[in-house]
Protein backbone atom coordinates (compact mmCIF):
# COMPACT_ATOMS: atom_id res chain seq x y z
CA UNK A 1 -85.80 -30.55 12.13
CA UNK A 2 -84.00 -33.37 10.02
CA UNK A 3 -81.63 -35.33 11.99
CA UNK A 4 -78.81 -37.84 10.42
CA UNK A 5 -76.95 -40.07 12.03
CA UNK A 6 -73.67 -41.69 11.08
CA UNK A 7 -71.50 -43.81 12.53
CA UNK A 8 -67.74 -45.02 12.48
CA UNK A 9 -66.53 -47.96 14.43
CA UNK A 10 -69.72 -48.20 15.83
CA UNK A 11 -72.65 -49.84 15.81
CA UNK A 12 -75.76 -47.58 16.27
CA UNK A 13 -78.11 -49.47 18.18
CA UNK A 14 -82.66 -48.73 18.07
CA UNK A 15 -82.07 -47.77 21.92
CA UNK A 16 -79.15 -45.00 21.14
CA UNK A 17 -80.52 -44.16 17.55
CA UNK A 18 -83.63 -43.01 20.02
CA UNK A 19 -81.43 -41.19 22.62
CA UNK A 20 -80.18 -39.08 19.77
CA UNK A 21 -82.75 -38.60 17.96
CA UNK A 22 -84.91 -37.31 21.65
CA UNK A 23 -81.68 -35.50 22.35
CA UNK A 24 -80.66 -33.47 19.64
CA UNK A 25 -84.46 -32.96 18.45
CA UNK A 26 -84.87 -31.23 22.05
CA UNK A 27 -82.74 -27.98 20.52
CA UNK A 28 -85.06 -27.22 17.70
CA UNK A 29 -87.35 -25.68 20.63
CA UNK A 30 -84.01 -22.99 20.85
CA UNK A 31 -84.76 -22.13 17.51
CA UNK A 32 -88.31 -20.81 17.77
CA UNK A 33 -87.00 -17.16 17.28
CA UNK A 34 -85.03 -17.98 14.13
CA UNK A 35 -86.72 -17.69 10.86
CA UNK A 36 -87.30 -20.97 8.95
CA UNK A 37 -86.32 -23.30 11.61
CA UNK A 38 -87.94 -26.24 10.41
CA UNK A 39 -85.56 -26.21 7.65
CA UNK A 40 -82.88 -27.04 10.06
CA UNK A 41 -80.83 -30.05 9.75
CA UNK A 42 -78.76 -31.57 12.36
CA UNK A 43 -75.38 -34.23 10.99
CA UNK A 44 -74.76 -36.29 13.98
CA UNK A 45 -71.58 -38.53 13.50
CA UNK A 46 -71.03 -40.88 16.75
CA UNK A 47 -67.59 -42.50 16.58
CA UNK A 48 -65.34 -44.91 18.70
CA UNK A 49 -61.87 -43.86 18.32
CA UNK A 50 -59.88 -46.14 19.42
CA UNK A 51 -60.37 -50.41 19.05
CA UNK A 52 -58.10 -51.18 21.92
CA UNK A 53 -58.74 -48.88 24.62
CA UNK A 54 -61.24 -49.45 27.02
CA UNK A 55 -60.94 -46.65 29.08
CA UNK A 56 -60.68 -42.68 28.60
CA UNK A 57 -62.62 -40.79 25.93
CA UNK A 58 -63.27 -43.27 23.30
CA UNK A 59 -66.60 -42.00 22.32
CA UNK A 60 -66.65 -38.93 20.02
CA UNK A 61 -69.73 -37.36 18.95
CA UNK A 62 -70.02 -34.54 16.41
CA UNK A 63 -72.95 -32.37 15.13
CA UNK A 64 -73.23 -29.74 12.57
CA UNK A 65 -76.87 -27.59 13.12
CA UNK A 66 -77.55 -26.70 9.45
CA UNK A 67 -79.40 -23.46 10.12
CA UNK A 68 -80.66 -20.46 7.66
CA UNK A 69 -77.56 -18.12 8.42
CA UNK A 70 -74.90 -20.49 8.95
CA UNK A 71 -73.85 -23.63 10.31
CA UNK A 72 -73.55 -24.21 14.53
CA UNK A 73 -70.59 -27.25 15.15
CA UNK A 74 -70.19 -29.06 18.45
CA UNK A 75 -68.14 -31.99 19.25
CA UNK A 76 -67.09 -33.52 22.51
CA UNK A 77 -65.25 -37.00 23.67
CA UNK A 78 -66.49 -38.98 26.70
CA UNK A 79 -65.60 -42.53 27.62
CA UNK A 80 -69.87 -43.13 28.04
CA UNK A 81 -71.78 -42.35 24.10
CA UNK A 82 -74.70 -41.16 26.25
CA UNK A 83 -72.70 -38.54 27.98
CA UNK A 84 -70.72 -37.33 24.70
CA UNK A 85 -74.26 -36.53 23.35
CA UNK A 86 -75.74 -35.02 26.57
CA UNK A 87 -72.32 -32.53 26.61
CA UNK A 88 -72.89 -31.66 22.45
CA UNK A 89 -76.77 -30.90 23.17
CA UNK A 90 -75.18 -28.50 25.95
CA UNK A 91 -73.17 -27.09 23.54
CA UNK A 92 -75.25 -26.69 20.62
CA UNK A 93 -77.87 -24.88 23.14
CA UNK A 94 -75.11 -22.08 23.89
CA UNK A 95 -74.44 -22.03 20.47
CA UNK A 96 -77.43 -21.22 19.00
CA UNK A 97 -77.67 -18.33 22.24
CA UNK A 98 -74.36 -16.79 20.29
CA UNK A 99 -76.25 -17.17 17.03
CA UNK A 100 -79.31 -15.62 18.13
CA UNK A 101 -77.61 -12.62 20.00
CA UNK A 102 -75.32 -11.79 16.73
CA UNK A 103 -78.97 -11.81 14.98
């Protein structure tokens, strides 16, 4: 599986680069059943979205699982970047169980 990352209003550091990469690259073992699953490709945008708070969800992080059949979306703010992604990898893992059920 291909993974991208982008950022806005962030800098993407080696150490969370890594935790994204180990992260989201954990769900391609959810799509074993699908057909052509190492064509997958996962758009992960990490963003801060606000400058001048400090506090709250500031961190958003967005994916969009590029799949043979369609396209799998999950986003989710937290005020920790580590967290946001933990909660999307959640998500994307009960996504693809829709997906896969439809199938």
């Amino acid at each position: 599986m291909q993974i991208n990352i982008k950022a806005k209003d962030l800098e993407i550091t080696p150490a969370i680069k890594e935790y994204i990469e180990e992260k989201i690259g954990s769900v391609e073992k959810f799509l074993t059943r699908l057909e052509n699953q190492e064509e997958a490709e996962a758009d992960v945008e990490i963003s801060r979205n606000t400058k001048h708070h400090h506090q709250g969800k500031v961190y958003d992080a967005k994916v969009n699982l590029h799949i043979k059949g369609g396209t799998l979306r999950a986003e989710y703010g937290d005020e920790d970047v580590r967290a946001a992604i933990d909660k999307i990898k959640d998500i994307l893992k009960i996504e693809i169980e829709k997906f896969k059920s439809k199938k």
